[in-house]
Protein backbone atom coordinates (compact mmCIF):
# COMPACT_ATOMS: atom_id res chain seq x y z
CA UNK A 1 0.00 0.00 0.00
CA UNK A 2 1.28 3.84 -0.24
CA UNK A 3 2.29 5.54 2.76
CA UNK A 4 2.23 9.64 2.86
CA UNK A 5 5.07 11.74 4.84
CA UNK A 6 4.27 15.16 6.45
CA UNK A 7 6.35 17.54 7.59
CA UNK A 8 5.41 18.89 10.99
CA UNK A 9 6.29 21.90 12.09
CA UNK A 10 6.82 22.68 16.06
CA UNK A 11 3.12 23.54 16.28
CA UNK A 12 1.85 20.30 15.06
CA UNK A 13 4.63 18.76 16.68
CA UNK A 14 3.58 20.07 20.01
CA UNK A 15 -0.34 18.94 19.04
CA UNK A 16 0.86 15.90 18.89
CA UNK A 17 2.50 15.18 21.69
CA UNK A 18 -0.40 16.84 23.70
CA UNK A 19 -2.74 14.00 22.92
CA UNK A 20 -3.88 12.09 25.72
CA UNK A 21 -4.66 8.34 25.33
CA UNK A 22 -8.68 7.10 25.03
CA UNK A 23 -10.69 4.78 23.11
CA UNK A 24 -9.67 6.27 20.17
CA UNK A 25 -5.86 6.83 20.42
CA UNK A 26 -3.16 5.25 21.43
CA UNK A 27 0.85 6.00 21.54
CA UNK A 28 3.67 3.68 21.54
CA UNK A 29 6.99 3.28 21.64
CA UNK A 30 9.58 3.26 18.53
CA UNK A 31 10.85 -0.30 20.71
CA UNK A 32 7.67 -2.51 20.89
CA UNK A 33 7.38 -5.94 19.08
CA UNK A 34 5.31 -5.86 16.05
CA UNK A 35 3.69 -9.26 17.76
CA UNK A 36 2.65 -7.19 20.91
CA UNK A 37 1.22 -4.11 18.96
CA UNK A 38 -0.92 -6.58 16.75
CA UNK A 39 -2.78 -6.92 19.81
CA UNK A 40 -3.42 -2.82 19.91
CA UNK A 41 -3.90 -2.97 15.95
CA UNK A 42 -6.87 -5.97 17.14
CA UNK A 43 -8.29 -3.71 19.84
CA UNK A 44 -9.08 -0.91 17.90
CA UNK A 45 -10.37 -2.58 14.55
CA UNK A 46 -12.70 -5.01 16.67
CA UNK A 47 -14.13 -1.84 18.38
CA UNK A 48 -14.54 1.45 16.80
CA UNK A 49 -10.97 2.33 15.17
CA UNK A 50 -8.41 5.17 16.21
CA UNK A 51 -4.91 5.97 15.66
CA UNK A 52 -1.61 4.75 17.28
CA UNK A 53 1.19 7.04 17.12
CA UNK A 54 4.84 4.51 17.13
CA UNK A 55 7.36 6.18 18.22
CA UNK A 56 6.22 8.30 20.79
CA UNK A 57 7.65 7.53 24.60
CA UNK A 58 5.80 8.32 27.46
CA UNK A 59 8.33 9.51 30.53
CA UNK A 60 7.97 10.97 34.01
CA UNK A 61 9.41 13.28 36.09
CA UNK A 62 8.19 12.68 39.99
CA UNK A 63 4.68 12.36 39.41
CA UNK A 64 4.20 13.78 36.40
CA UNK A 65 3.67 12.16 32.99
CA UNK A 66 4.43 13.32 29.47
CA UNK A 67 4.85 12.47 25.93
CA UNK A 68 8.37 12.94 24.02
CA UNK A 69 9.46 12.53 20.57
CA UNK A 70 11.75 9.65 20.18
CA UNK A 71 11.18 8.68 16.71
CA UNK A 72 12.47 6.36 13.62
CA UNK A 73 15.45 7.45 11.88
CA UNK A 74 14.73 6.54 8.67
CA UNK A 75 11.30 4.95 7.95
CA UNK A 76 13.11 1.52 6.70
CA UNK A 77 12.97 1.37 10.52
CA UNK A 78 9.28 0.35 10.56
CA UNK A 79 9.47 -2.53 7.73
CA UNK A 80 8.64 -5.13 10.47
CA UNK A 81 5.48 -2.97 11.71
CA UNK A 82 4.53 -2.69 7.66
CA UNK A 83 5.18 -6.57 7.28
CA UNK A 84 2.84 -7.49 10.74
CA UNK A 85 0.47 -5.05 9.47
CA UNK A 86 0.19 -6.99 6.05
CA UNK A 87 0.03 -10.45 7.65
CA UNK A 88 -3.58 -9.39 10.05
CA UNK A 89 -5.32 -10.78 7.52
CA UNK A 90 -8.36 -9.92 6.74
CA UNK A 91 -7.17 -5.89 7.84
CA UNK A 92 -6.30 -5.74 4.09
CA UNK A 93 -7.69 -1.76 3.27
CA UNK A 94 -8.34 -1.28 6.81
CA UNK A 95 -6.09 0.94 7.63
CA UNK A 96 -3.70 3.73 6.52
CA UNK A 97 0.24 4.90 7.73
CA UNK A 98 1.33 8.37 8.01
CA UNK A 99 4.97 9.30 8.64
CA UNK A 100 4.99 12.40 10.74
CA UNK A 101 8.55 14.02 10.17
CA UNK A 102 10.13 16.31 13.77
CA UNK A 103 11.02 19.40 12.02
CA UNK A 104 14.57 19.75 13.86
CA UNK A 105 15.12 15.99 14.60
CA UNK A 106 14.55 15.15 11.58
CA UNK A 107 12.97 11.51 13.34
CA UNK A 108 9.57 10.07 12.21
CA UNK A 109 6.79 8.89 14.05
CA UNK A 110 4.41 6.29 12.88
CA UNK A 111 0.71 7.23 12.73
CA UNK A 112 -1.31 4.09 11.96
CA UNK A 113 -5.18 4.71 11.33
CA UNK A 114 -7.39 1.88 12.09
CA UNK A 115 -11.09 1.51 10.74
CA UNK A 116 -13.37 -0.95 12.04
CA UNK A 117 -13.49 -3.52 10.68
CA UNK A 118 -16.50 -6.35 9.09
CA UNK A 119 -14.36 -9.20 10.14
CA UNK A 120 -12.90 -10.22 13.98
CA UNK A 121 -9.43 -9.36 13.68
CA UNK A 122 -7.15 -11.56 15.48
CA UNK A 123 -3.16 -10.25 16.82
CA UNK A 124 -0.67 -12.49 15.49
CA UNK A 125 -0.62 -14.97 18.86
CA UNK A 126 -4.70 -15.93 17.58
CA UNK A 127 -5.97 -14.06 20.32
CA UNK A 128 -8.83 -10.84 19.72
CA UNK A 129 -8.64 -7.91 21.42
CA UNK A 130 -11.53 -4.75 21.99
CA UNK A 131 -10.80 -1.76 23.03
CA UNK A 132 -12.50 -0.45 26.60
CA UNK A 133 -11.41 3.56 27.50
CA UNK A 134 -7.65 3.17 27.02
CA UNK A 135 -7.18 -0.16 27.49
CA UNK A 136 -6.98 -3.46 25.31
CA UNK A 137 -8.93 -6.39 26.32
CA UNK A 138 -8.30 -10.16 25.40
CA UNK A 139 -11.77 -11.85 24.47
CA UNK A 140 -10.44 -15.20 26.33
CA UNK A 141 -13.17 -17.15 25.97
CA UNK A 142 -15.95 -18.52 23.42
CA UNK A 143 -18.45 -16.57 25.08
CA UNK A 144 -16.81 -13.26 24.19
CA UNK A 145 -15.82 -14.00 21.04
CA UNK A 146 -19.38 -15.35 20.35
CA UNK A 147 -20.23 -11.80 21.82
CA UNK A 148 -18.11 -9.89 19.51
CA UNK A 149 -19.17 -11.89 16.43
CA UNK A 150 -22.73 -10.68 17.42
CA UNK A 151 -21.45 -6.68 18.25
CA UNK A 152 -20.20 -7.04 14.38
CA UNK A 153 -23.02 -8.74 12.83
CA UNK A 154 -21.05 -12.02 11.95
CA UNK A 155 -23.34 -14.09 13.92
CA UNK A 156 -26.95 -13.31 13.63
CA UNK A 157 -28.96 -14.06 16.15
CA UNK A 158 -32.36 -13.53 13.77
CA UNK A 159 -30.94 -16.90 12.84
CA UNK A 160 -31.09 -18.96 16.21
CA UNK A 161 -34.46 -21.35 16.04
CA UNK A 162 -36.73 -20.64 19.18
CA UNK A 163 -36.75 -24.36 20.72
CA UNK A 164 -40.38 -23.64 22.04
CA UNK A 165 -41.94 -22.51 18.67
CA UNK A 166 -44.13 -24.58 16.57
CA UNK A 167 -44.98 -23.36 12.58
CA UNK A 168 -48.36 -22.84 14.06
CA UNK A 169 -46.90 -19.47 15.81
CA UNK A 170 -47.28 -18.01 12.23
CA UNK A 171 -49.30 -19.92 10.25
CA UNK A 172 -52.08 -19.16 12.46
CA UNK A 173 -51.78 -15.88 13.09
CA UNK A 174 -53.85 -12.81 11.13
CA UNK A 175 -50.35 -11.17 10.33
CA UNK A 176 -48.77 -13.84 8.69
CA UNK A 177 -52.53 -14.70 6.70
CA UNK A 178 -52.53 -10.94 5.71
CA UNK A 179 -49.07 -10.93 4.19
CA UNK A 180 -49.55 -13.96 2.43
CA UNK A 181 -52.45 -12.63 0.86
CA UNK A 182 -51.44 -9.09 -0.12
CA UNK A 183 -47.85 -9.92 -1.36
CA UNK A 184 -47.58 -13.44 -2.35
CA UNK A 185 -50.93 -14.92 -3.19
CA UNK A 186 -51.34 -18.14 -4.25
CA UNK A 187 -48.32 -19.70 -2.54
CA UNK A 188 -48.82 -22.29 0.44
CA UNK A 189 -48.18 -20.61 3.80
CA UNK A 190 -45.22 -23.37 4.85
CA UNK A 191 -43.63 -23.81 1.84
CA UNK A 192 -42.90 -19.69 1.90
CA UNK A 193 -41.87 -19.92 4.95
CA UNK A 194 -39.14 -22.29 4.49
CA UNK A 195 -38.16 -21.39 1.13
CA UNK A 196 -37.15 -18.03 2.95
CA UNK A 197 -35.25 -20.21 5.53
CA UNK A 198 -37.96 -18.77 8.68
CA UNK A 199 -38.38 -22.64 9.71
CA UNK A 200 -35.86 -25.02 10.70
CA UNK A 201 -36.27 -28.68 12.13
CA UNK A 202 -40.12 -27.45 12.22
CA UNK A 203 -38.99 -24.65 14.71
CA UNK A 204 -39.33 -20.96 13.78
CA UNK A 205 -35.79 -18.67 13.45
CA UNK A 206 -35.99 -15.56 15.42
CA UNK A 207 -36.30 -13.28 12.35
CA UNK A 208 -39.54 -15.21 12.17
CA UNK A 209 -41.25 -14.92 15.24
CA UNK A 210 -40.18 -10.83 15.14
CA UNK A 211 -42.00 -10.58 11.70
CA UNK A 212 -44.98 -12.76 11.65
CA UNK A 213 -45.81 -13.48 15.37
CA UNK A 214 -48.71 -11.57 16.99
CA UNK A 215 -46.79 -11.47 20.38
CA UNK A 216 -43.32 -12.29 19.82
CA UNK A 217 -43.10 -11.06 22.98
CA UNK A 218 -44.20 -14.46 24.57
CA UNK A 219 -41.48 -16.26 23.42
CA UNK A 220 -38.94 -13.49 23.50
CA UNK A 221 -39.44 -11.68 26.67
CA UNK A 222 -38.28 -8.37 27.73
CA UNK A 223 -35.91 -8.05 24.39
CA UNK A 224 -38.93 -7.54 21.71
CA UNK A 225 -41.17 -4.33 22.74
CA UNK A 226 -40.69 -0.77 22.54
CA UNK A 227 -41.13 1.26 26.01
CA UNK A 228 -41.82 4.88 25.57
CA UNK A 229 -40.96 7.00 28.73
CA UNK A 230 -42.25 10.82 29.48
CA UNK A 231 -39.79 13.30 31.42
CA UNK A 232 -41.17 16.53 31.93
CA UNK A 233 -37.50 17.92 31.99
CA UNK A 234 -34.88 19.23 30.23
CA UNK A 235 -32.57 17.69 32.57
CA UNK A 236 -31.10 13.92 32.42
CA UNK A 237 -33.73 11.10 33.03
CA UNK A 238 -35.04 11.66 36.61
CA UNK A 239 -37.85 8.99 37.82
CA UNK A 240 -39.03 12.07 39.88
CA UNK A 241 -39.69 13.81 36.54
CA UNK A 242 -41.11 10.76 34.91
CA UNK A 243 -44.99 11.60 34.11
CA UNK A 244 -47.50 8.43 34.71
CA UNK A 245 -46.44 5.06 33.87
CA UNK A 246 -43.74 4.10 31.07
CA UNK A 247 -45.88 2.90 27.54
CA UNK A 248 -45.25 -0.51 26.14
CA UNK A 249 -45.51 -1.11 22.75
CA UNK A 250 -45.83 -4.75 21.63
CA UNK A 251 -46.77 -7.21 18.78
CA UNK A 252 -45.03 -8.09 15.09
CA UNK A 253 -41.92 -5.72 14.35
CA UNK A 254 -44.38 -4.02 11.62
CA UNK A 255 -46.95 -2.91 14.30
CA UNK A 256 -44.26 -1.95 16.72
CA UNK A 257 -42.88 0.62 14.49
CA UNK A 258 -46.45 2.74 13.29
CA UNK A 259 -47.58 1.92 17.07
CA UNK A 260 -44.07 3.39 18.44
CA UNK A 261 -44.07 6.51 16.10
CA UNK A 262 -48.05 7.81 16.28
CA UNK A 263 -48.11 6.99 20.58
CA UNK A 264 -44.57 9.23 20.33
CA UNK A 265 -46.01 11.74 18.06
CA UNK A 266 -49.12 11.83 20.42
CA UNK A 267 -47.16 12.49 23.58
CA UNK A 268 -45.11 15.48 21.37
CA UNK A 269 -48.50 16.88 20.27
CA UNK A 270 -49.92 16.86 23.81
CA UNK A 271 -46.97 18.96 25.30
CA UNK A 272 -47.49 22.70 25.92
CA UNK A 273 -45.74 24.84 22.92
CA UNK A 274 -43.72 27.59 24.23
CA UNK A 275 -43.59 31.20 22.88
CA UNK A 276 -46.39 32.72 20.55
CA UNK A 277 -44.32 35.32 18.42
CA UNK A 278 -43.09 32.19 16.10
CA UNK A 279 -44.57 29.61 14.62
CA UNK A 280 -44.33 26.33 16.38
CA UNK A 281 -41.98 23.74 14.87
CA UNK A 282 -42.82 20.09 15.27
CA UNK A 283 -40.30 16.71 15.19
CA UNK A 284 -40.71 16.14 11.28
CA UNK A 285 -42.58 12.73 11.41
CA UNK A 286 -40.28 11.39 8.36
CA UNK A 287 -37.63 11.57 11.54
CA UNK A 288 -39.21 9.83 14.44
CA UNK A 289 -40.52 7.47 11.29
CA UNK A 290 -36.96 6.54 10.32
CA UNK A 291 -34.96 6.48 13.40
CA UNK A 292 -37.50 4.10 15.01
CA UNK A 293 -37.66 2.22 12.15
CA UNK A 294 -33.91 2.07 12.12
CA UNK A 295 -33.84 1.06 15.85
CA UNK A 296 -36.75 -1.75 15.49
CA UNK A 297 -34.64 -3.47 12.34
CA UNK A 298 -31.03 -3.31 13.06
CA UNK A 299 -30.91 -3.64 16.92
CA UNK A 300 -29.08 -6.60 18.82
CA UNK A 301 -32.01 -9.01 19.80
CA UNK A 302 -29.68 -10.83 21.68
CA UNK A 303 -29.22 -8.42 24.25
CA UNK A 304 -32.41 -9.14 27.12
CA UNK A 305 -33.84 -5.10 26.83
CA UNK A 306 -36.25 -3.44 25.23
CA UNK A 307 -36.04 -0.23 23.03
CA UNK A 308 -36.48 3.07 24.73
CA UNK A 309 -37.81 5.87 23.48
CA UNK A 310 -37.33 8.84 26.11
CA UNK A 311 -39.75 12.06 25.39
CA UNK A 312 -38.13 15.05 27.16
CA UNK A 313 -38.76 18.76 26.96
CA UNK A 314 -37.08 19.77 24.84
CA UNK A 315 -35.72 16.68 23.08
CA UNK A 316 -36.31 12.55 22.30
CA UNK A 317 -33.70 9.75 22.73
CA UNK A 318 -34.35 6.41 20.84
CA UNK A 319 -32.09 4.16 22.79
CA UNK A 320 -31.09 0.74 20.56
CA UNK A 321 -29.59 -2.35 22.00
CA UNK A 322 -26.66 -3.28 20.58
CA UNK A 323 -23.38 -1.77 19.19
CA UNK A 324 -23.14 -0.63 15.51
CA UNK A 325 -22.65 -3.78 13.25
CA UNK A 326 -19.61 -4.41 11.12
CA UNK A 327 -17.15 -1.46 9.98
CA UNK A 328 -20.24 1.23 10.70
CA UNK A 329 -19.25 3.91 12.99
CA UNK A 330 -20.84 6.97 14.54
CA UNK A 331 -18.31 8.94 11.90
CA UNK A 332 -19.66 6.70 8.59
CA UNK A 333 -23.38 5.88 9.46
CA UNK A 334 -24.51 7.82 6.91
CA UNK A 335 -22.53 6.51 3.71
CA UNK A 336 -21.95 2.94 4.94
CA UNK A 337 -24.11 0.02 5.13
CA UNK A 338 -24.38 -2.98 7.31
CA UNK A 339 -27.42 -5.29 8.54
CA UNK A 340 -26.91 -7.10 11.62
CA UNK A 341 -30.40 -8.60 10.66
CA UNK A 342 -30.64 -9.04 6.70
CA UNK A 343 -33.74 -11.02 6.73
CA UNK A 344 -35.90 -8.97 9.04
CA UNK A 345 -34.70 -6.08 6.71
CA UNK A 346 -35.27 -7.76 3.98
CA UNK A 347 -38.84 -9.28 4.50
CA UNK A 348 -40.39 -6.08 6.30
CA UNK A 349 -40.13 -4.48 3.36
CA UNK A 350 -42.02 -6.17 1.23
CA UNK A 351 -44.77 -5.54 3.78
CA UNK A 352 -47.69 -3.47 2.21
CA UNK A 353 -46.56 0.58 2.93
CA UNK A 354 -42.99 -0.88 4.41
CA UNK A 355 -41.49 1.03 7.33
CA UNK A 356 -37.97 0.83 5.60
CA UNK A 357 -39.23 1.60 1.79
CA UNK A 358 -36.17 3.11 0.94
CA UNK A 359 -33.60 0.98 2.39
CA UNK A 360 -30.16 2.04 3.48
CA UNK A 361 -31.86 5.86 3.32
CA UNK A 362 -33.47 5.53 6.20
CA UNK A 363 -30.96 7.98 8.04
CA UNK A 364 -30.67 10.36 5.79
CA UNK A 365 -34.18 11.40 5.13
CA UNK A 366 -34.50 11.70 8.68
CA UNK A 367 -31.65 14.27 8.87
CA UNK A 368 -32.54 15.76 6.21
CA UNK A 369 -36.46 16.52 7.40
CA UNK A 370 -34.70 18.05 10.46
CA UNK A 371 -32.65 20.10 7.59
CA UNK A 372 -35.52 21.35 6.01
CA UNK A 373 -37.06 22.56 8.82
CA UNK A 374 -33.84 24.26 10.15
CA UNK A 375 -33.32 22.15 13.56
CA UNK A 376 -30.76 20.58 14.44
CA UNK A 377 -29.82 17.27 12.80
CA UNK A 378 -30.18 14.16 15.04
CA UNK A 379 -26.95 13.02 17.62
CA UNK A 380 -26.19 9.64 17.34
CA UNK A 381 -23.72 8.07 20.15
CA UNK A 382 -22.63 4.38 20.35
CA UNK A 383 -22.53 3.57 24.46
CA UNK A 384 -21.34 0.36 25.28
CA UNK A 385 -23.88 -1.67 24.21
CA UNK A 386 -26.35 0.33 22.91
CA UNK A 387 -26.75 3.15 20.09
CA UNK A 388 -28.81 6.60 21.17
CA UNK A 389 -30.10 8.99 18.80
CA UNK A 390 -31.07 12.13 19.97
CA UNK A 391 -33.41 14.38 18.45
CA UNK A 392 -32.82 17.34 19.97
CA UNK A 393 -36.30 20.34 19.73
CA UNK A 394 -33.89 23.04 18.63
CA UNK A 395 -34.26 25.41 15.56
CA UNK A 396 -31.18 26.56 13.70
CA UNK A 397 -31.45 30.05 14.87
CA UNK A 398 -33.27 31.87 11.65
CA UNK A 399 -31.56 35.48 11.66
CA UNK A 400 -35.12 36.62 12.94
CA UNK A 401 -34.57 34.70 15.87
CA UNK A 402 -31.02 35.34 16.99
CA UNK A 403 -31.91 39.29 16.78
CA UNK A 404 -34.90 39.19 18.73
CA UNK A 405 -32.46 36.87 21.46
CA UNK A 406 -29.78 39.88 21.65
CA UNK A 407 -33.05 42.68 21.84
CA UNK A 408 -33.86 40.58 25.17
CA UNK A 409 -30.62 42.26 26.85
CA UNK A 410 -29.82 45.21 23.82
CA UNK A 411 -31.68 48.27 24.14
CA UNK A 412 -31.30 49.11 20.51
CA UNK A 413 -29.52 47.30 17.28
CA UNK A 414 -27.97 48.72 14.33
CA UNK A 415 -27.26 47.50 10.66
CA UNK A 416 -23.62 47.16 11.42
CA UNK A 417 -24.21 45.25 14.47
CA UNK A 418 -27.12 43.30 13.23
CA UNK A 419 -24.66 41.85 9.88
CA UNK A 420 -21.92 40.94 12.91
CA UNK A 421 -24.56 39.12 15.03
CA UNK A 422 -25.85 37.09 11.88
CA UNK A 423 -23.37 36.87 9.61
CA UNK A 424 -25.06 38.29 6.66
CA UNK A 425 -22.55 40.27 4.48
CA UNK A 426 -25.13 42.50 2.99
CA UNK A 427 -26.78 45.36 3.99
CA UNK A 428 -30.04 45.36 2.20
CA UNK A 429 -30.59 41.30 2.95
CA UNK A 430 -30.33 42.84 6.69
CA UNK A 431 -32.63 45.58 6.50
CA UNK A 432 -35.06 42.84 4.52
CA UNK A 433 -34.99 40.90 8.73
CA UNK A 434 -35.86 44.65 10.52
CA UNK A 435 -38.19 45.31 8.18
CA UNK A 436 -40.06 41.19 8.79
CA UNK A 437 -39.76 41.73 12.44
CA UNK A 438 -40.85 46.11 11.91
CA UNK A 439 -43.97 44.13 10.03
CA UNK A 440 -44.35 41.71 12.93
CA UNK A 441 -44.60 44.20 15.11
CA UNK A 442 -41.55 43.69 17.13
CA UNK A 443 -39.16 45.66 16.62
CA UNK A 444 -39.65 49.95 15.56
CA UNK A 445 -37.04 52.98 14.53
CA UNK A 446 -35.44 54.52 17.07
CA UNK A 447 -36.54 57.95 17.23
CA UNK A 448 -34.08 60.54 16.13
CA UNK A 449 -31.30 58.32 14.32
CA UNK A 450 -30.83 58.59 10.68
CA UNK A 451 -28.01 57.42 8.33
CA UNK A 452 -25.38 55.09 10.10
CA UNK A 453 -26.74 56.02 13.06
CA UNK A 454 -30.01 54.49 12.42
CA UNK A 455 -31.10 51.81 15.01
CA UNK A 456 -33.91 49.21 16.07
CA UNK A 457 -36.18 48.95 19.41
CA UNK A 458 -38.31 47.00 20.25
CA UNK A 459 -41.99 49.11 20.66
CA UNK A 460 -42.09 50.40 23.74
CA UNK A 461 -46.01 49.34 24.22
CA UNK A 462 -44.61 45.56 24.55
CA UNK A 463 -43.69 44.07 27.58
């Protein structure tokens, strides 16, 4: 592969060595065995990537720590980092070297950038590593591994047969007679199923009983419902604040998702709208639509919780069990694609008026309904074993808005300090946002200022 060279000057040389070590970074020595940083080069593709700086010592005076150059001399140096690096099969594109040059020294440091990656990368002793804060941990046993293989959508749990099933769970039920008839006719109920591998040794998959079951919730418990919480806060989630009883939303995936959004959209519509000199600005519904959807098809079923939805104030968290599968990251969710469940995804959307009609877009129309009503585009944060999204109630401030926030402690505004406060470069687009709040009755002339002089009030018969 090609490897770039930059030459740092004593700025970015200083940046560098300011960098404190996290989940995401990582600095090592010019001297460690390429065997014992496979294991850091594991660690951070089995997790979420980052970067590990080679080359970099970390010394201590008395009690105190700090980073210091100590770098290659040539980068020949690092051929037996480049050759380990090679060997980790399957990293293969997975990651990317930099060779950071010390301006004076004249020393490089090695930056390797490691991406998440689809497969379970194993160091070069066979054992996998995650990475936890700023540490590397060994998955030791089958258990963890099995666990990892799930976090990365290798081993899909949709798959595992549901020993106390019968086909009778969904050839019985209205759902599953429904579907039949409204998308493929004509075809006996039983031979569907297992041509689309739902039934095996005559029990129903997982993937199944989510899709076709009236109450999958019988047979999974306590990992197949949506609870919807109320907080009449701002604040963090406070049982204090918690208003009535948590909702539970149950049955097939399908009904879980329109139940989920129109009992959330409910709650929204039934909270008291603040201020009267704006008009009110709702969640866009494409929003709640999509990031429910996206937490009802791609969550970790084999994790025993349900999916939260949390209505605050001033904001709504849809809380997903499960990391992000494969090489998907917080940074990439919106290009990349990855289905820890490909046959729930698959098979809910042939569903008449499916949740997930354009799939793999699902994100991005939500974002961009937030867009087009100028609030703030959804937060999504990967915990450590769940993903949040948070929809947050706030408008991108219109240039209407942020002037009549700096009137609430400015007696008076000008032009001039009106373009600073915005950002608009011209003069006449400004006086066009007086003049709509002048019309709106909220803001007047100043009596007695003309030319640059001229300021904005607002009326002095409002309070």
């Amino acid at each position: 592969m090609n490897y770039s060279e930059t030459n740092l000057n004593e700025e970015e040389v200083a940046k560098v060595l300011s960098y404190q070590e996290n989940h995401f970074l990582d600095m090592k020595s010019k001297r460690i065995k390429p065997a014992k940083l496979s294991e850091n080069v594991s660690s951070f593709a089995n997790t979420s990537g980052g970067d590990i700086y080679v080359g970099i010592e970390e010394k201590k005076i008395k009690e105190l720590s700090y980073f210091s150059w100590e770098g290659f001399n040539n980068i020949e140096e690092t051929n037996a980092i480049i050759q380990m690096l090679e060997n980790l099969a399957p990293l293969a594109n997975f990651y990317d070297i930099s060779f950071l040059k010390h301006p004076k020294l004249g020393s490089y440091v090695m930056q390797i950038t490691i991406f998440k990656t689809q497969a379970v990368i194993f160091s070069t002793s066979g054992m996998a590593y995650v990475r936890k804060g700023a540490q590397k941990l060994p998955i030791n046993t089958s258990e963890k591994l099995k666990r990892l293989e799930l976090d990365k959508g290798i081993v899909q749990f949709e798959n595992e047969i549901i020993n106390e099933s019968s086909c009778e769970d969904i050839l019985e039920s209205d759902i599953y007679m429904k579907f039949m008839d409204s998308v493929v006719p004509n075809v006996e109920g039983e031979k569907w199923l297992k041509k689309q591998k739902l039934i095996r040794d005559n029990k129903i998959i997982v993937a199944g009983i989510l899709l076709f079951n009236e109450e999958p919730q019988v047979l999974l418990p306590k990992r197949s419902a949506i609870k919807i919480f109320r907080y009449k806060t701002s604040g963090i989630a406070d049982r204090d604040m918690l208003e009535g009883q948590p909702l539970t939303i149950e049955g097939c995936l399908y009904d879980q998702i329109y139940g989920a959004v129109n009992t959330t959209k409910k709650i929204i519509e039934s909270m008291k709208k603040l201020g009267d000199k704006f008009e009110n600005v709702n969640y866009p519904e494409e929003t709640l639509h999509e990031i429910i959807t996206n937490a009802v098809i791609h969550r970790d079923y084999s994790i025993i919780t349900d999916i939260q939805i949390r209505i605050f104030d001033n904001r709504i968290e849809v809380e997903s069990p499960g990391k992000l599968p494969g090489h998907v990251t917080v940074k990439n969710i919106l290009d990349e694609q990855s289905a820890r469940n490909p046959k729930i995804v698959r098979l809910i959307n042939k569903f008449p008026n499916a949740p997930n009609k354009d799939v793999g877009e699902g994100l991005n129309t939500a974002f961009e309904a937030m867009t087009k009503l100028r609030l703030r585009t959804p937060i999504i944060n990967e915990m450590n074993n769940t993903v949040m999204v948070e929809i947050r109630h706030e408008r991108l401030a219109s240039p209407e808005e942020m002037v009549t926030e700096y009137m609430q402690t400015h007696d008076e505004i000008t032009n001039r300090e009106g373009r600073l406060l915005t950002g608009i470069k011209s003069e006449n687009t400004m006086k066009r946002v007086f003049w709509k709040l002048r019309d709106r009755k909220m803001l007047e002339p100043v009596p007695g200022k003309q030319g640059p002089a001229f300021a904005w009030r607002t009326p002095k018969d409002i309070d």
